[in-house]
C-alpha atoms as a PDB file:
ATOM      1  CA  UNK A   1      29.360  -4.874  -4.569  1.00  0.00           C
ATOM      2  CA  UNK A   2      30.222  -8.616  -4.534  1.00  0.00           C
ATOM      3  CA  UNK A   3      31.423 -10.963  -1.248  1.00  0.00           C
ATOM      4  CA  UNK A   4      34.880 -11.069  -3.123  1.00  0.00           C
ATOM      5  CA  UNK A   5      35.719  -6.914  -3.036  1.00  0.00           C
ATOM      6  CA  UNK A   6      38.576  -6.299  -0.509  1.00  0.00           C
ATOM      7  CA  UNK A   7      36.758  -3.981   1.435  1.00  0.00           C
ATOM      8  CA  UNK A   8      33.523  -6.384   2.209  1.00  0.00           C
ATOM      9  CA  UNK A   9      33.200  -7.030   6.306  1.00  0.00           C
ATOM     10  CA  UNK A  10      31.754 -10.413   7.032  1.00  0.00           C
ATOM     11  CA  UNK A  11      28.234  -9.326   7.810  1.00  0.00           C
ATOM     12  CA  UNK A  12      28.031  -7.447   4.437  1.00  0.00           C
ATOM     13  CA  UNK A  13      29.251 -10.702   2.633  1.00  0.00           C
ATOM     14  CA  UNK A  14      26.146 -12.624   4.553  1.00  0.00           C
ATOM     15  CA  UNK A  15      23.788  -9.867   3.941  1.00  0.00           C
ATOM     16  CA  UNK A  16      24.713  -9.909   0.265  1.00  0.00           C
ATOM     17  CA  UNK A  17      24.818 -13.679   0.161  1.00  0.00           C
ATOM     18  CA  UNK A  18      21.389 -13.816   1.676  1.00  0.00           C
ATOM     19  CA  UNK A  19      20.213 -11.525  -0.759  1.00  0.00           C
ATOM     20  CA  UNK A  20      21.146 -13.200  -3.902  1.00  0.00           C
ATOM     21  CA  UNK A  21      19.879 -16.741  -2.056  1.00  0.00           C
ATOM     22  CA  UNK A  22      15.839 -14.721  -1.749  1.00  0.00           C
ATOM     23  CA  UNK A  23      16.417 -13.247  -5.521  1.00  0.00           C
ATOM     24  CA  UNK A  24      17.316 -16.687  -6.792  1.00  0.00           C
ATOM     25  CA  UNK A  25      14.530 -18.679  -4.771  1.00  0.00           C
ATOM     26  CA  UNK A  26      12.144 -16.381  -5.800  1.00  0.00           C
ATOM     27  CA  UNK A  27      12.259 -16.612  -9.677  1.00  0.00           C
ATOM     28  CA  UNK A  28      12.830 -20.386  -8.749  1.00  0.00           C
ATOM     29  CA  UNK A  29       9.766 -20.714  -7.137  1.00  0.00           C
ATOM     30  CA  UNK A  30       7.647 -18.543  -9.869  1.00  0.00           C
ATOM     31  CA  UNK A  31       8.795 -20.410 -12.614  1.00  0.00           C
ATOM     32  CA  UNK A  32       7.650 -23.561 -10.675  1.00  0.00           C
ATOM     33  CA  UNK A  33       4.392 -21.912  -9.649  1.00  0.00           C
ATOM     34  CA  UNK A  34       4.205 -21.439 -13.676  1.00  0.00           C
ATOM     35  CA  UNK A  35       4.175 -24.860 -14.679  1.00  0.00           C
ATOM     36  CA  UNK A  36       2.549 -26.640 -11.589  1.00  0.00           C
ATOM     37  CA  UNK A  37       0.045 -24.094 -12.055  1.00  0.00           C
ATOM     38  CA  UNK A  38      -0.529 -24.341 -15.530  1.00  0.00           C
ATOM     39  CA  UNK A  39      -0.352 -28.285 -15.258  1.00  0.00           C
ATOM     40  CA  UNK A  40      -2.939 -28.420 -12.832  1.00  0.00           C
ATOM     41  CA  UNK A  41      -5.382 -25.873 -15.009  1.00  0.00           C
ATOM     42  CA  UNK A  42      -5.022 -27.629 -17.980  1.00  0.00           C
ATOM     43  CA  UNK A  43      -5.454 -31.131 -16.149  1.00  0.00           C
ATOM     44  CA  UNK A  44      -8.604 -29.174 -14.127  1.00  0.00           C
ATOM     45  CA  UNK A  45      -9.863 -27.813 -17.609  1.00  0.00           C
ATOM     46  CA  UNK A  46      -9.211 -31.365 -19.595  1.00  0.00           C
ATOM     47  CA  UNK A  47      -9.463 -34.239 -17.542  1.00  0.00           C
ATOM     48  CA  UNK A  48     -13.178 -35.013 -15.933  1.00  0.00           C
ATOM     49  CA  UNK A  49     -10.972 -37.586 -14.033  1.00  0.00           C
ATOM     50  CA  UNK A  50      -8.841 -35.427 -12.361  1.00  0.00           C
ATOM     51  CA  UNK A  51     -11.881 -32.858 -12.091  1.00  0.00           C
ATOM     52  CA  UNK A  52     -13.429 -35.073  -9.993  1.00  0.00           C
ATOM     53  CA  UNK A  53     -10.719 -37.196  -8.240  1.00  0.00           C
ATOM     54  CA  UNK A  54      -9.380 -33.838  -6.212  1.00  0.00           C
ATOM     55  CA  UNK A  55     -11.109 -31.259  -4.166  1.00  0.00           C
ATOM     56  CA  UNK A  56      -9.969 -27.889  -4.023  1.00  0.00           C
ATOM     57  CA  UNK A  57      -7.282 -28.503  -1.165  1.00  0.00           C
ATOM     58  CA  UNK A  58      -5.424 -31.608  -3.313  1.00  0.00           C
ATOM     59  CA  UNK A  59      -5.543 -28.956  -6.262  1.00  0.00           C
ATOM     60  CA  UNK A  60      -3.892 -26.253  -4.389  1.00  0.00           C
ATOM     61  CA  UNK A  61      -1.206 -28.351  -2.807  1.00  0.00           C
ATOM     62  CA  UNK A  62      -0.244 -29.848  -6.106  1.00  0.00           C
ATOM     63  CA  UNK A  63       0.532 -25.844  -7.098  1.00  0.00           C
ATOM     64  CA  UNK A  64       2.124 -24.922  -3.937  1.00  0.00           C
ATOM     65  CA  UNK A  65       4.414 -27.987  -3.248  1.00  0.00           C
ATOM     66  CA  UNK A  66       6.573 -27.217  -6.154  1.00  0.00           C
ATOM     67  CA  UNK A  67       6.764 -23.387  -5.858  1.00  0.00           C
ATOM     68  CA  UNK A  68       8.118 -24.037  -1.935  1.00  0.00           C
ATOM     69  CA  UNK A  69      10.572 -26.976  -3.023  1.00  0.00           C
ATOM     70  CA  UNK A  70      12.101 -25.084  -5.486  1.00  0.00           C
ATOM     71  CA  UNK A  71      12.403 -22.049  -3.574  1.00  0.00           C
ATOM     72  CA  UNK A  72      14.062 -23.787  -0.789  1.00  0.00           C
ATOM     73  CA  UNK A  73      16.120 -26.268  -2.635  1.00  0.00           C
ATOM     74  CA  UNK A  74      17.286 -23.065  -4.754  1.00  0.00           C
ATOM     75  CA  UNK A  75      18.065 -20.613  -1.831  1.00  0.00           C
ATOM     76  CA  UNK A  76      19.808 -23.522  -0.190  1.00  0.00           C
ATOM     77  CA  UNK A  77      22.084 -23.642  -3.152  1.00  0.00           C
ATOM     78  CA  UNK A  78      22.670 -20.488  -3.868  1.00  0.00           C
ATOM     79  CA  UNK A  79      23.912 -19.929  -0.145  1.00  0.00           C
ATOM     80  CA  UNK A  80      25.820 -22.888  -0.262  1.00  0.00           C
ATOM     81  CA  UNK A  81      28.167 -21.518  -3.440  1.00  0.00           C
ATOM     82  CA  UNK A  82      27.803 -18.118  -2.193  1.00  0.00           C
ATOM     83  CA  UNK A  83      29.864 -19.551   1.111  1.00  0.00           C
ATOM     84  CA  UNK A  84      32.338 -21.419  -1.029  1.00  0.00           C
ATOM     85  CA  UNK A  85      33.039 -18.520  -3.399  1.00  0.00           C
ATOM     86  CA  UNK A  86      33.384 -16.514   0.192  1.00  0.00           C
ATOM     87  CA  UNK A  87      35.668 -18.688   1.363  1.00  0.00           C
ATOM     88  CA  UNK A  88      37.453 -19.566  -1.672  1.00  0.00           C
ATOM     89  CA  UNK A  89      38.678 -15.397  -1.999  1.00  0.00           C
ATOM     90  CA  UNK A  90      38.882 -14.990   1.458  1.00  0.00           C
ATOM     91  CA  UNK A  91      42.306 -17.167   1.928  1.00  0.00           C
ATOM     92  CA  UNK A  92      45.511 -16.358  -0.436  1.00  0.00           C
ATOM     93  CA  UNK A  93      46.166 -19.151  -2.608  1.00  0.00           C
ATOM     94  CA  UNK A  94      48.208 -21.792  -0.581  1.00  0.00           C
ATOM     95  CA  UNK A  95      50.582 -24.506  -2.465  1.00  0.00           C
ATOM     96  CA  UNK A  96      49.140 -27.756  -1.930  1.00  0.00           C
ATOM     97  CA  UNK A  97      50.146 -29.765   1.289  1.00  0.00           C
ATOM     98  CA  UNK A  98      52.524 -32.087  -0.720  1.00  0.00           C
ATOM     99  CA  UNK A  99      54.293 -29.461  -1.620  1.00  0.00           C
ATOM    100  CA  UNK A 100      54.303 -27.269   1.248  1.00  0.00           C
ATOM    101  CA  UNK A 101      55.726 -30.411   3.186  1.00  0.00           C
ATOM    102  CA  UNK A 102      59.540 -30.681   3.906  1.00  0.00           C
ATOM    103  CA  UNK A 103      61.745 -33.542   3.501  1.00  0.00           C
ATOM    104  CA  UNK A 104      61.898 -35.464   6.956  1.00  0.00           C
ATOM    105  CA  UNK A 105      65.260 -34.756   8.382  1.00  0.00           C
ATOM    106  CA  UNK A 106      66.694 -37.986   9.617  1.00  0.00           C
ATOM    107  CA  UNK A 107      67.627 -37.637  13.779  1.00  0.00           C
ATOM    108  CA  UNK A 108      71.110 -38.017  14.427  1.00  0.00           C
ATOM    109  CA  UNK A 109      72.688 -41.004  15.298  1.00  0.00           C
ATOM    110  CA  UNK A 110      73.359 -41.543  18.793  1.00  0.00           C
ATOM    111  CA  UNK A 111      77.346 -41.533  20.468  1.00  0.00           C
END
């Protein structure tokens, strides 16, 4: 079932839309939590510098920051084209305004 099938109410189209915006800012946010995690281990296991420059709280935010930017920023986008691909099947096709638009029709002259 996808927003654009004929028989989709509004509310189903926003429940599915909000559904595919969670799905997508999930894996967003675990393959961020991948990296920044794995960046921070690696700088933790390597670096004496950054060993000692952070406690355990500057450590943990550098791994969670990324994992809640990307989910949001990705949810966020994924809603936003979910709502344009809504409205984009929702309305027939129209011709453009230009030309839609009739010739003006000169007023008649006055007697």
């Amino acid at each position: 079932m996808s927003t654009s099938d004929p028989g989709v109410t509004r509310k189903q189209a926003q429940d599915i839309c909000v559904r595919e915006a969670l799905v997508e800012g999930a894996k967003a946010a675990a393959w961020a939590g991948g990296i920044s995690g794995s960046a921070v281990f690696l700088a933790n296991h390597f670096l004496l510098s950054f060993r000692r420059a952070l406690g355990v709280s500057g450590k943990t935010a550098l791994i969670v920051t990324p994992i809640f930017g990307m989910y949001f920023l990705q949810a966020e986008l994924t809603m936003n084209e979910c709502s344009r691909r809504r409205k984009w099947t929702e309305r027939p096709m129209q011709t453009s305004k230009v030309a839609a638009h009739r010739p003006h029709q000169p007023h008649p002259a006055p007697t």
